[in-house]
N, C-alpha and C. Protein backbone atom coordinates (compact mmCIF):
# COMPACT_ATOMS: atom_id res chain seq x y z
N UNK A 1 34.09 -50.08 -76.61
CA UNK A 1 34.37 -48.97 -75.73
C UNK A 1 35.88 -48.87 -75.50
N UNK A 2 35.96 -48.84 -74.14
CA UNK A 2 37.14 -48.66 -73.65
C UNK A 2 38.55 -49.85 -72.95
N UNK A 3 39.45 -49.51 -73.22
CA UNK A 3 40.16 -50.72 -72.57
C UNK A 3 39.68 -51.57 -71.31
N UNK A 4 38.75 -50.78 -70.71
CA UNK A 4 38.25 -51.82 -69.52
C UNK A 4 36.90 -52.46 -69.80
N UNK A 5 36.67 -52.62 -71.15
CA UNK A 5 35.82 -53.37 -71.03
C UNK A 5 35.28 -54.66 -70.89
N UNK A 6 36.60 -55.54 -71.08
CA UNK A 6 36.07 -56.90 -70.76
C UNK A 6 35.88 -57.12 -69.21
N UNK A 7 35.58 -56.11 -68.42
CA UNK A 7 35.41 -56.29 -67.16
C UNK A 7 34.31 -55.38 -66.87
N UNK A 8 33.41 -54.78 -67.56
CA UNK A 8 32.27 -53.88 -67.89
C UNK A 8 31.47 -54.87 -67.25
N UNK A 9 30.75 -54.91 -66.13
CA UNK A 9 29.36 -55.42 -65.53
C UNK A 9 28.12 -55.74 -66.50
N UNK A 10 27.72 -56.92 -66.19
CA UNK A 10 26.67 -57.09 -66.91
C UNK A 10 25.68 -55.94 -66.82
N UNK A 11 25.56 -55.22 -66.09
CA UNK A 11 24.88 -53.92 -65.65
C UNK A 11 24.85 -52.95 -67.00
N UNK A 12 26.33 -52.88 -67.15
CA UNK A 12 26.97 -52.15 -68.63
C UNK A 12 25.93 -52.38 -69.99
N UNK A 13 26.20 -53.31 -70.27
CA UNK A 13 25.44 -53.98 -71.44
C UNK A 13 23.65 -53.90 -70.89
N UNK A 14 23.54 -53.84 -70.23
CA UNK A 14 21.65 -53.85 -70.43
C UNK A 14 21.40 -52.16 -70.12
N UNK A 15 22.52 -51.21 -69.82
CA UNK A 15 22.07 -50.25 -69.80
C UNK A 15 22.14 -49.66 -71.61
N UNK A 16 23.66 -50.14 -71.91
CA UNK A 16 23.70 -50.09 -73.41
C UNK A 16 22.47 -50.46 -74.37
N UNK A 17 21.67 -51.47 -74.01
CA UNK A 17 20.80 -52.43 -74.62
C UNK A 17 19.63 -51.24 -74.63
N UNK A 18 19.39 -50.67 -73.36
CA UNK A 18 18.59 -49.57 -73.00
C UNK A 18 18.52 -48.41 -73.60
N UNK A 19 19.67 -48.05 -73.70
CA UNK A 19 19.55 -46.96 -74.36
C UNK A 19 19.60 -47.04 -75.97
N UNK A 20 20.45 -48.22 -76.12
CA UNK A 20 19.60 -48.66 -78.19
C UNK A 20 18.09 -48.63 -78.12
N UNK A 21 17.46 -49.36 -77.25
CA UNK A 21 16.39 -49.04 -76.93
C UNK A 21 15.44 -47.68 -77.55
N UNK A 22 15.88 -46.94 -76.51
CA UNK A 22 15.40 -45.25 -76.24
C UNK A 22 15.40 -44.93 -77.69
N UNK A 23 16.24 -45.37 -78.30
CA UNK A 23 17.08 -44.19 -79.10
C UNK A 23 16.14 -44.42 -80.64
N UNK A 24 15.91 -46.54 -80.68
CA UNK A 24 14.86 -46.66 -81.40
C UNK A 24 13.52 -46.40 -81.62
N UNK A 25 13.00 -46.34 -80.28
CA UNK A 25 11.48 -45.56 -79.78
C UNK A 25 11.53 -43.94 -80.39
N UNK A 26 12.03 -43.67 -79.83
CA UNK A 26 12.61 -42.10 -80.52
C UNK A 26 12.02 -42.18 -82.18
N UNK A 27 12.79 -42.58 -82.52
CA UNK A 27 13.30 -42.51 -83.67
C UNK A 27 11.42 -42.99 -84.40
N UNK A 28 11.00 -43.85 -83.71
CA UNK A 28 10.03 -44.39 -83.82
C UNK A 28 8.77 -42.83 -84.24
N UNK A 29 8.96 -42.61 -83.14
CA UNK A 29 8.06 -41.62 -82.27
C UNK A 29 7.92 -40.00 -83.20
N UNK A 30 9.24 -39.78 -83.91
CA UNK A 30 9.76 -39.02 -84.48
C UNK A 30 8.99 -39.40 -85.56
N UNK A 31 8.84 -40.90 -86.78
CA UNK A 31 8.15 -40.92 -87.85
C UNK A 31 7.02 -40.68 -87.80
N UNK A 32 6.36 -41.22 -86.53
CA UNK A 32 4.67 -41.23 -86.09
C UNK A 32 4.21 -39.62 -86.73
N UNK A 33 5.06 -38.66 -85.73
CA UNK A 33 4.68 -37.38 -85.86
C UNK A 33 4.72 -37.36 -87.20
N UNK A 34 5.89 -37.16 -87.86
CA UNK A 34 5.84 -36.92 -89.63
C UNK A 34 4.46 -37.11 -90.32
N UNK A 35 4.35 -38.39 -90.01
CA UNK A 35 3.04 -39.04 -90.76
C UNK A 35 1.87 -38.39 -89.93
N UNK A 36 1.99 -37.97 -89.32
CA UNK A 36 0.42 -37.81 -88.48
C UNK A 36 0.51 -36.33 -89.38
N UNK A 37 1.50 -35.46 -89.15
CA UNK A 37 1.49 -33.97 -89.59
C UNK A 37 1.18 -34.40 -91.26
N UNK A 38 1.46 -35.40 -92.30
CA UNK A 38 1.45 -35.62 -93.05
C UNK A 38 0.10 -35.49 -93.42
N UNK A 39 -0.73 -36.43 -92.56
CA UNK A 39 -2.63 -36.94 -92.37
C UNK A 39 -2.95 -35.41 -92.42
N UNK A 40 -2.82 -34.50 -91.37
CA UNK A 40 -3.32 -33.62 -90.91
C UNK A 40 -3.12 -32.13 -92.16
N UNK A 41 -2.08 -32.68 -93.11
CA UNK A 41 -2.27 -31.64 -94.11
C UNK A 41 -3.50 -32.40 -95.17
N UNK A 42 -3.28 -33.51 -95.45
CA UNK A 42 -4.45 -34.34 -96.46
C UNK A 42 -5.41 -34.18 -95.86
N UNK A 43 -6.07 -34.11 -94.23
CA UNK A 43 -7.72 -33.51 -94.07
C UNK A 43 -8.04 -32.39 -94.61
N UNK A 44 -7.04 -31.53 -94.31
CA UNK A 44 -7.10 -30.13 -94.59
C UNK A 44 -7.56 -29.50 -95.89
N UNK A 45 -6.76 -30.30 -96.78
CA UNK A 45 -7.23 -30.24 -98.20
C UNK A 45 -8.23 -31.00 -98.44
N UNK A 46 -8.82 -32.05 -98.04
CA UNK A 46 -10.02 -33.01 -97.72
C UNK A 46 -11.39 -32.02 -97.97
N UNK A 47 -10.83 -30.89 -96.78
CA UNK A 47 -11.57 -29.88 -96.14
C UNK A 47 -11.57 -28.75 -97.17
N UNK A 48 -10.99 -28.57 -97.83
CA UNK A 48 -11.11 -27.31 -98.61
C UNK A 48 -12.09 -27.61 -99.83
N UNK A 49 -11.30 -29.17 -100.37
CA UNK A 49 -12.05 -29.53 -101.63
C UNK A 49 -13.43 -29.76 -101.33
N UNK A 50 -13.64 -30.09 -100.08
CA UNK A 50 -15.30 -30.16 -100.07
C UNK A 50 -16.19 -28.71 -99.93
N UNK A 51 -15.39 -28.21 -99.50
CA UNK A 51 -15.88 -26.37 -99.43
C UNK A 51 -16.11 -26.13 -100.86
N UNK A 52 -15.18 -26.85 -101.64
CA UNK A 52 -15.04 -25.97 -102.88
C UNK A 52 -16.08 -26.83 -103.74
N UNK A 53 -16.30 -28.29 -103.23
CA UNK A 53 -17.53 -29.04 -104.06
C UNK A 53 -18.74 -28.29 -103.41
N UNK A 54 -19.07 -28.23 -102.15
CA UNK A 54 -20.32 -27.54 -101.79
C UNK A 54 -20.71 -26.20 -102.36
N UNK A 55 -19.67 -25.40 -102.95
CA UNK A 55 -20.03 -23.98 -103.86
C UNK A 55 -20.10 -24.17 -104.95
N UNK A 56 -19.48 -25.23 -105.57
CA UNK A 56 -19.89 -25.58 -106.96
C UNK A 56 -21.60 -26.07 -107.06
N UNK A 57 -21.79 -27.32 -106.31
CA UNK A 57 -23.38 -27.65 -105.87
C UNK A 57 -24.00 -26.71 -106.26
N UNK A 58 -23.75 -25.62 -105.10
CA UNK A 58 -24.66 -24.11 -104.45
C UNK A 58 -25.05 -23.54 -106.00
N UNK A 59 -23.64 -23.52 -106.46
CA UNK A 59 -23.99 -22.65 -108.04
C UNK A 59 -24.34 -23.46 -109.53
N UNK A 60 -24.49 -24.63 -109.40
CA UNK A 60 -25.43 -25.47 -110.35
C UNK A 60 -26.65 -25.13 -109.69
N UNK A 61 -27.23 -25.32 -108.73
CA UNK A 61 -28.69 -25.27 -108.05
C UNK A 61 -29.43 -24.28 -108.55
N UNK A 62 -28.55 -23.05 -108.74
CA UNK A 62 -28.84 -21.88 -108.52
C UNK A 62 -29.40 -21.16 -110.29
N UNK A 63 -28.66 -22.44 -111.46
CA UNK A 63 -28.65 -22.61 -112.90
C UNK A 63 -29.42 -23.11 -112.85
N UNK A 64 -30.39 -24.04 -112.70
CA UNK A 64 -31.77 -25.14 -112.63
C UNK A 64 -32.22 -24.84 -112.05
């Protein structure tokens, strides 16, 4: 920091510590979402391809 810091309160440093903290949770919190929005496009298509296996089914059934 600044020239006064070797007289910075121990106070200083655990708020510093704190906010590395925050900043890692964040950051954390930020990948979670990615990956979750990530999941939530792979059901989706999960969801389509089975739509699209259940009409295939429908139209073999429909040949026999």
């Amino acid at each position: 920091m600044g020239p006064g810091r070797d007289h910075c309160p121990v106070e200083c440093s655990l708020i510093a510590g704190a906010l590395t903290g925050v900043s890692a949770a964040d950051a954390s919190v930020r990948k979670q979402a990615e990956l979750s929005q990530g999941l939530f496009a792979n059901v989706q298509q999960l969801g389509a391809m089975a739509e699209d296996l259940a009409a295939t089914a429908a139209r073999l059934t429909q040949l026999t």
